[in-house]
Protein backbone atom coordinates (compact mmCIF):
# COMPACT_ATOMS: atom_id res chain seq x y z
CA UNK A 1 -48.44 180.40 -68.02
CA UNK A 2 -44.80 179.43 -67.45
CA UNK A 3 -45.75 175.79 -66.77
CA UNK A 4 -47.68 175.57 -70.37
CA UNK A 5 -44.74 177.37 -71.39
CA UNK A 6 -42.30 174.36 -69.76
CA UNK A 7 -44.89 171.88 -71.21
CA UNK A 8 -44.28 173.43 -75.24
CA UNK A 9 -40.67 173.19 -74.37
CA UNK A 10 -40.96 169.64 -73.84
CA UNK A 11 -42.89 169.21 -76.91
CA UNK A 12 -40.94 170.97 -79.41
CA UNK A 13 -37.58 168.86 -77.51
CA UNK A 14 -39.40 166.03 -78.73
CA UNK A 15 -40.36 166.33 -81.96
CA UNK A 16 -38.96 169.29 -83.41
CA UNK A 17 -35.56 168.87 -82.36
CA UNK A 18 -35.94 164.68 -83.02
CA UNK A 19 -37.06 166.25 -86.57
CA UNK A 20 -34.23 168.41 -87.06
CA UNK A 21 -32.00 165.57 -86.71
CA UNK A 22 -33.55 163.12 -88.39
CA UNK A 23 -33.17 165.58 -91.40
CA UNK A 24 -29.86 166.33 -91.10
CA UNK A 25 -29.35 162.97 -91.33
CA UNK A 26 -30.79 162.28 -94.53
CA UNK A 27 -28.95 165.17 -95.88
CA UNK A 28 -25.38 164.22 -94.61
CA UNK A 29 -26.23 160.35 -96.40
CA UNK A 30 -27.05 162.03 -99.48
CA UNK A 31 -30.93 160.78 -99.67
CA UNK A 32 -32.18 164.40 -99.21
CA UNK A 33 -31.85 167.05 -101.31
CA UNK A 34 -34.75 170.30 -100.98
CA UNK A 35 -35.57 172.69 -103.78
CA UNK A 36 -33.38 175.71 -103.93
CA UNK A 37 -35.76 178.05 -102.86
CA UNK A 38 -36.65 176.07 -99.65
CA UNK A 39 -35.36 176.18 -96.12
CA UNK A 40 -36.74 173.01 -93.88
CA UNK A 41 -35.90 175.24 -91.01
CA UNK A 42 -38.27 178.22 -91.59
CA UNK A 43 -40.69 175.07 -92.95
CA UNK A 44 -40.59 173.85 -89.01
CA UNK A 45 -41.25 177.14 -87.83
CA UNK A 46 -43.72 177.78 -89.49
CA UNK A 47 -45.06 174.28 -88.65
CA UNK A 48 -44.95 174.75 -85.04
CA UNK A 49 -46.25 177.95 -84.74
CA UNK A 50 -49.54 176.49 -86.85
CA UNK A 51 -49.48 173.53 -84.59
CA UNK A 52 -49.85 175.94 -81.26
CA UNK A 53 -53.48 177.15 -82.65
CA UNK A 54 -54.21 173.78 -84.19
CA UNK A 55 -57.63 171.98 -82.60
CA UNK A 56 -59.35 168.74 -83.05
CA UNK A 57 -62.58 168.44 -83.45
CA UNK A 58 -63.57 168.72 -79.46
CA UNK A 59 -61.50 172.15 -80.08
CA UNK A 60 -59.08 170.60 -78.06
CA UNK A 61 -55.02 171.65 -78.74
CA UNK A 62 -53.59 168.76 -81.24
CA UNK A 63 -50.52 169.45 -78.65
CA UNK A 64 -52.26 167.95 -76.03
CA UNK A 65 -53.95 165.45 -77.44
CA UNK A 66 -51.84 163.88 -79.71
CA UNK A 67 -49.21 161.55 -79.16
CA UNK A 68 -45.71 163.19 -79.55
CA UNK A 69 -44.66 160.09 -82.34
CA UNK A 70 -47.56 161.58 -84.58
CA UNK A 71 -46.57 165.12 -84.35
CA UNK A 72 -42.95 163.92 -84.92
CA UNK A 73 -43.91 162.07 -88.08
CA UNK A 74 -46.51 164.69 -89.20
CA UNK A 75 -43.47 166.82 -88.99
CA UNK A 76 -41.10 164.90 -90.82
CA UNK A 77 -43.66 164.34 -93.42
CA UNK A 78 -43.63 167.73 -94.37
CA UNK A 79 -40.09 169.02 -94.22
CA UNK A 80 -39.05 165.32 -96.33
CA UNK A 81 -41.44 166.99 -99.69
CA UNK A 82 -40.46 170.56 -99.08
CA UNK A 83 -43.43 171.69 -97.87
CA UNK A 84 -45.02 174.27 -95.74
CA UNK A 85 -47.98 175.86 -94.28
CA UNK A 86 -46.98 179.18 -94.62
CA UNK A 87 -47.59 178.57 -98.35
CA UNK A 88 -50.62 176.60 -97.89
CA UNK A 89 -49.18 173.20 -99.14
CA UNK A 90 -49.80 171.42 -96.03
CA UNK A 91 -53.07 171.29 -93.12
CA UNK A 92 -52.56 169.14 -90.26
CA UNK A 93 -55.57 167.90 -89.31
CA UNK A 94 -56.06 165.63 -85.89
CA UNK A 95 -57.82 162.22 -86.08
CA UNK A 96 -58.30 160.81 -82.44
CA UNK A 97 -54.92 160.99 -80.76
CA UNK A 98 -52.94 160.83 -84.37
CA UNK A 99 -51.32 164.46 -86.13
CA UNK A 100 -51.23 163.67 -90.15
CA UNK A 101 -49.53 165.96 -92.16
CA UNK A 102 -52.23 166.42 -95.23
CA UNK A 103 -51.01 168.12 -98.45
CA UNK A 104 -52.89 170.52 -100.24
CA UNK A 105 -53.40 170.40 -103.71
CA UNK A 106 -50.96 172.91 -104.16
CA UNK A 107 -48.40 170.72 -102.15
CA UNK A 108 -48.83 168.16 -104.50
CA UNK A 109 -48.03 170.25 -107.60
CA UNK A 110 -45.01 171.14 -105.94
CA UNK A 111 -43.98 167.74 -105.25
CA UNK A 112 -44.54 166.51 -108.18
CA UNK A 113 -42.74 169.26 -109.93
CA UNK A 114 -39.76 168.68 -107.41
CA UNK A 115 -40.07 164.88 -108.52
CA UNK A 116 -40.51 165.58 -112.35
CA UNK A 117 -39.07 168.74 -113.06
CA UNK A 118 -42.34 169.19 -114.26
CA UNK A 119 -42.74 172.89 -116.18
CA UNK A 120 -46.46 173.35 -115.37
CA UNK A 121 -49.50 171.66 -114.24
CA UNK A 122 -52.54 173.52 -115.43
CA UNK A 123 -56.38 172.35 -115.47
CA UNK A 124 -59.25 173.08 -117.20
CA UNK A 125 -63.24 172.00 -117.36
CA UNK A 126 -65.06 170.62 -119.94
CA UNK A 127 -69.05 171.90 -120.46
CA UNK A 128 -71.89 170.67 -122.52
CA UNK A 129 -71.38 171.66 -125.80
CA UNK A 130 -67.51 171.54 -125.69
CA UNK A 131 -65.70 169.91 -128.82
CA UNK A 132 -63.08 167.30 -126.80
CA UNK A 133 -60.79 165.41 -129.14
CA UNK A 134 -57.93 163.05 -128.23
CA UNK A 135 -56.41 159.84 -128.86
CA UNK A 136 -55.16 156.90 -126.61
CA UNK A 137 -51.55 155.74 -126.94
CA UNK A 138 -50.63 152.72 -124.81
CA UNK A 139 -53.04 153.34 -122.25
CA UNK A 140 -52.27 157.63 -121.80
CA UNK A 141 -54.25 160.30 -123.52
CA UNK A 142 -52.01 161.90 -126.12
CA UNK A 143 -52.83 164.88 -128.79
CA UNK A 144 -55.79 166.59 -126.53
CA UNK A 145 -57.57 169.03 -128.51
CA UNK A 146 -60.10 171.23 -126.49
CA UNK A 147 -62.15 174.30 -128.54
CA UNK A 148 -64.69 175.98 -125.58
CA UNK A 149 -67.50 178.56 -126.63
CA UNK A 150 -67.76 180.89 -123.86
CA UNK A 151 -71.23 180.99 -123.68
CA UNK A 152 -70.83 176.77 -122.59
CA UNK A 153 -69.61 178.30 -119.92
CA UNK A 154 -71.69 177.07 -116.50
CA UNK A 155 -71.43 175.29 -113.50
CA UNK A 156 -74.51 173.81 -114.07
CA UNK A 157 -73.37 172.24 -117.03
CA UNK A 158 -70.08 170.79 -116.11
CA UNK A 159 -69.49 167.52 -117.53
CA UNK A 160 -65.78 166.91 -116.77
CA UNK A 161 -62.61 168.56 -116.24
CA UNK A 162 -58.60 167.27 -117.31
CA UNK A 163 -55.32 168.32 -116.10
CA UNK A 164 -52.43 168.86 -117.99
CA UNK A 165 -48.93 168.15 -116.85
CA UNK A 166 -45.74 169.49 -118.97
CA UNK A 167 -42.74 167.61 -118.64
CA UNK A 168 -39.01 169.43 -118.73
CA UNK A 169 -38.53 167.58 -122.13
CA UNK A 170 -42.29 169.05 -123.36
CA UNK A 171 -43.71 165.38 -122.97
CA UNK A 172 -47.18 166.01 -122.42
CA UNK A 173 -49.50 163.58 -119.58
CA UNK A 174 -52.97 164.17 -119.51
CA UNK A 175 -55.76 163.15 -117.19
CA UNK A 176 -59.81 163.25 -117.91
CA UNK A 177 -62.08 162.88 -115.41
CA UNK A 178 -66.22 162.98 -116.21
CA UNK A 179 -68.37 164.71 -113.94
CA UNK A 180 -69.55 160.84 -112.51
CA UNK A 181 -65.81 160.47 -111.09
CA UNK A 182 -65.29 163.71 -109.70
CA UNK A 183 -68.64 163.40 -108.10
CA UNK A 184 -67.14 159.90 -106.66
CA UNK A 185 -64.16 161.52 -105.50
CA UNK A 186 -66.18 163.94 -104.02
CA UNK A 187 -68.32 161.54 -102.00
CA UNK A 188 -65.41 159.96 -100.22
CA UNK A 189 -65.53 163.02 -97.94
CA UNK A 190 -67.09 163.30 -94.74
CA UNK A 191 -69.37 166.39 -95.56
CA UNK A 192 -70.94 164.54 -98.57
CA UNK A 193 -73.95 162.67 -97.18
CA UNK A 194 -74.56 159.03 -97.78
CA UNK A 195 -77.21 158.80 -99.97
CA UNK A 196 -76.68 162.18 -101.70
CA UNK A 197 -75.96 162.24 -105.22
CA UNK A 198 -74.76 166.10 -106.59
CA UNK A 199 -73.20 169.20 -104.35
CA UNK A 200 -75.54 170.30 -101.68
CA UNK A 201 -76.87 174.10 -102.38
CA UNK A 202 -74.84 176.04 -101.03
CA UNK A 203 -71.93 174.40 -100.10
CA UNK A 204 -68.25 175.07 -102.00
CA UNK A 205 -68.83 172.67 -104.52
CA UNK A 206 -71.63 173.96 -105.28
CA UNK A 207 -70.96 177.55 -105.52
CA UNK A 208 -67.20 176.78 -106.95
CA UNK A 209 -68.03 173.68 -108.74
CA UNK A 210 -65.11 174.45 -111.22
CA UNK A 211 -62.62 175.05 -108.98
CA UNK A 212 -63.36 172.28 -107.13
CA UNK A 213 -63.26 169.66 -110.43
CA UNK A 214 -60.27 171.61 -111.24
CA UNK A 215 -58.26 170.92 -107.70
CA UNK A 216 -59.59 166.90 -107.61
CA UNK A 217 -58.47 166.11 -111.49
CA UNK A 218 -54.97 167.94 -110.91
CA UNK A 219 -54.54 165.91 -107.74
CA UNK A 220 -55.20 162.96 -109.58
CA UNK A 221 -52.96 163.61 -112.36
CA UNK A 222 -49.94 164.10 -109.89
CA UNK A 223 -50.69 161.14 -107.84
CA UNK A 224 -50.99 158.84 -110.90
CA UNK A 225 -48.18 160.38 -112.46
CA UNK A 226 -45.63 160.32 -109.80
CA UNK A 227 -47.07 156.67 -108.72
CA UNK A 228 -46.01 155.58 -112.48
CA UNK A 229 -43.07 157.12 -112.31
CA UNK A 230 -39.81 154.66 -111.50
CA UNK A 231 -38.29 157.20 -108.79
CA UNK A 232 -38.49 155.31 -105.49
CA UNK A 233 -36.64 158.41 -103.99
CA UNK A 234 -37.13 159.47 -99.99
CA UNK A 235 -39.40 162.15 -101.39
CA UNK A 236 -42.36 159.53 -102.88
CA UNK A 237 -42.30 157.18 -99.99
CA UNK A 238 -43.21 160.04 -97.58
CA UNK A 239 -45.55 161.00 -100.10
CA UNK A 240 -47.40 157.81 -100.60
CA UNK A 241 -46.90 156.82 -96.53
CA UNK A 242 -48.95 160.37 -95.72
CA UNK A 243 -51.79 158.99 -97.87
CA UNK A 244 -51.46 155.57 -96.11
CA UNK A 245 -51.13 157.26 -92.45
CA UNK A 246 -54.35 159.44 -93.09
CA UNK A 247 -56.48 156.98 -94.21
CA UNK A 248 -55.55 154.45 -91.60
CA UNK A 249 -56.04 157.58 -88.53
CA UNK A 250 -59.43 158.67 -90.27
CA UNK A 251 -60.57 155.29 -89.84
CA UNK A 252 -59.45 154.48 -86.42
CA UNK A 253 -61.13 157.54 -85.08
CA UNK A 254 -64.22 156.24 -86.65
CA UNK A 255 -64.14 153.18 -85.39
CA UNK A 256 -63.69 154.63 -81.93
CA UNK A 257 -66.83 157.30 -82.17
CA UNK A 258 -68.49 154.31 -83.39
CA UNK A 259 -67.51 151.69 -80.88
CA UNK A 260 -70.41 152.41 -78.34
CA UNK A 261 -73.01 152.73 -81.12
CA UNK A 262 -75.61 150.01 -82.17
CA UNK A 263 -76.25 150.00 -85.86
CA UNK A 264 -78.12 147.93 -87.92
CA UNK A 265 -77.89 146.89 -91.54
CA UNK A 266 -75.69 149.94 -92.50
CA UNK A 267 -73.22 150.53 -95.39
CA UNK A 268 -69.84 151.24 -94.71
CA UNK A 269 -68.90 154.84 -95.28
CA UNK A 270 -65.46 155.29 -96.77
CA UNK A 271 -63.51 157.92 -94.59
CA UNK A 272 -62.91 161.70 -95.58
CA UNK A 273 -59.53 161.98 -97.36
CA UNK A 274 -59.58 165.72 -97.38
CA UNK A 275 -60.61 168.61 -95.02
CA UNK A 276 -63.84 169.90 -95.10
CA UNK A 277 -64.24 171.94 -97.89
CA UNK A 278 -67.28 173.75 -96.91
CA UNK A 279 -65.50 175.18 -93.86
CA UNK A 280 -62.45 177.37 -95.94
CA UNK A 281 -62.56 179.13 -99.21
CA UNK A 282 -61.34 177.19 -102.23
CA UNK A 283 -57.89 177.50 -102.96
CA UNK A 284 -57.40 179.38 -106.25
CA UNK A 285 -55.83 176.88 -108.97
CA UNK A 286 -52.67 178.19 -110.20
CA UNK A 287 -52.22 178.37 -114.10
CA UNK A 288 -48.83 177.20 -115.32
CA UNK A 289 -45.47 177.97 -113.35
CA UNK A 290 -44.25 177.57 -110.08
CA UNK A 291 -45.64 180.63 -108.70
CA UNK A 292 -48.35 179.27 -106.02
């Protein structure tokens, strides 16, 4: 006990602390500033308690088996958007011997209303029978008009979903997304199979197939919409390196489980840029405000 006690020590001396100073550093230069209402110290500790009970997917410790850089970067990751797991915003999810830092849909709403000074991000789905109206103003969907009967209202008959971003200055940006693209989205993940088609029975997109097309077309209204934005700040370049980090890990690991393995005349499988839904209960989409 005392010597895995010595051996955290160690750990947290080494990324942690490295962290912590690398943080401070950014602050005293000016390049950092966190929301009001957030305290990157509390974020760590809440970080570092999560990553005690974190496991890969041999249910090994992510403490042990990742390399102290990762966890150091995961880290950094995090406390650079104002994020934390005690809120949910964040997983961190092992990929061979690489920690990433993955953001929750609700992470990046808050981002992206720490970026924008965004008033609310809100999302809605669209059913058979719906009356959708808009118009298309160099290249963005302006004037959305929506009218819903409730009885539309079924999963079965979802046949897209939009978010709705509302700027501090009331300027409106919209995203649509048909039931084809979230599907696509959705299929990008490692529990969707290769040659399936819709949501397995069953599984959370099944059984919360509008929350699901809900959390996918906010996420891609934030992403597009900070990506367009011309802030080059601290802030987006951790955002956009997280994205790059996972996707490059997920792949690696692949490639490793799949180094011994003969295969013949098969596709490549894009990696899973999420966790598995299936396992966890769909986060509940927050409507307008900053309260999630």
């Amino acid at each position: 006990m005392a010597e895995q006690r010595n051996e955290l020590a160690l750990i947290k001396k080494d990324t942690v602390d490295v962290v912590a100073g690398k943080v401070k550093e950014f602050q005293e230069k000016g390049e950092l500033h966190f929301p009001a209402n957030y305290s990157p110290e509390n974020a760590m500790k809440s970080a570092w308690l999560t990553l005690q009970s974190t496991v890969d997917r041999n249910k090994k410790p992510a403490l042990e088996v990742c390399t102290k850089d990762s966890v150091a970067n995961a880290l950094l990751d995090m406390v650079v958007q104002g994020l934390t797991p005690a809120k949910k915003q964040i997983y961190f999810i092992v990929y061979g011997n690489q920690l990433v830092c993955q953001r929750s849909y609700f992470g990046t709403m808050a981002v992206t209303k720490q970026v924008t000074g965004a008033k609310s991000i809100d999302a809605a789905v669209i059913y058979d029978g719906d009356e959708v109206d808009y118009e298309m103003e160099n290249g963005r969907i302006v004037n959305l008009k929506h009218k819903q009967k409730f009885g539309n209202i079924d999963k079965e008959k979802i046949i897209g979903a939009y978010a709705t971003i509302v700027l501090s200055d009331d300027n409106v940006y919209n995203e649509l997304m048909t039931i084809e693209e979230l599907r696509k989205a959705w299929s990008k993940a490692q529990f969707w199979g290769k040659d399936q088609k819709v949501e397995k029975a069953g599984s959370t997109h099944d059984e919360f197939k509008q929350e699901m097309a809900k959390k996918t077309v906010i996420n891609r209204a934030c992403k597009k919409f900070l990506n367009s934005s011309d802030d080059s700040s601290l802030v987006i370049n951790h955002f956009n390196r997280q994205d790059e980090v996972r996707e490059e890990a997920a792949l690696e690991e692949e490639l490793e489980q799949n180094a011994n393995k003969e295969y013949i005349d098969v596709e490549y499988q894009e990696v899973n840029a999420e966790p598995k839904e299936e396992e966890k209960d769909p986060e509940p989409v927050a409507q307008g405000g900053p309260g999630f």
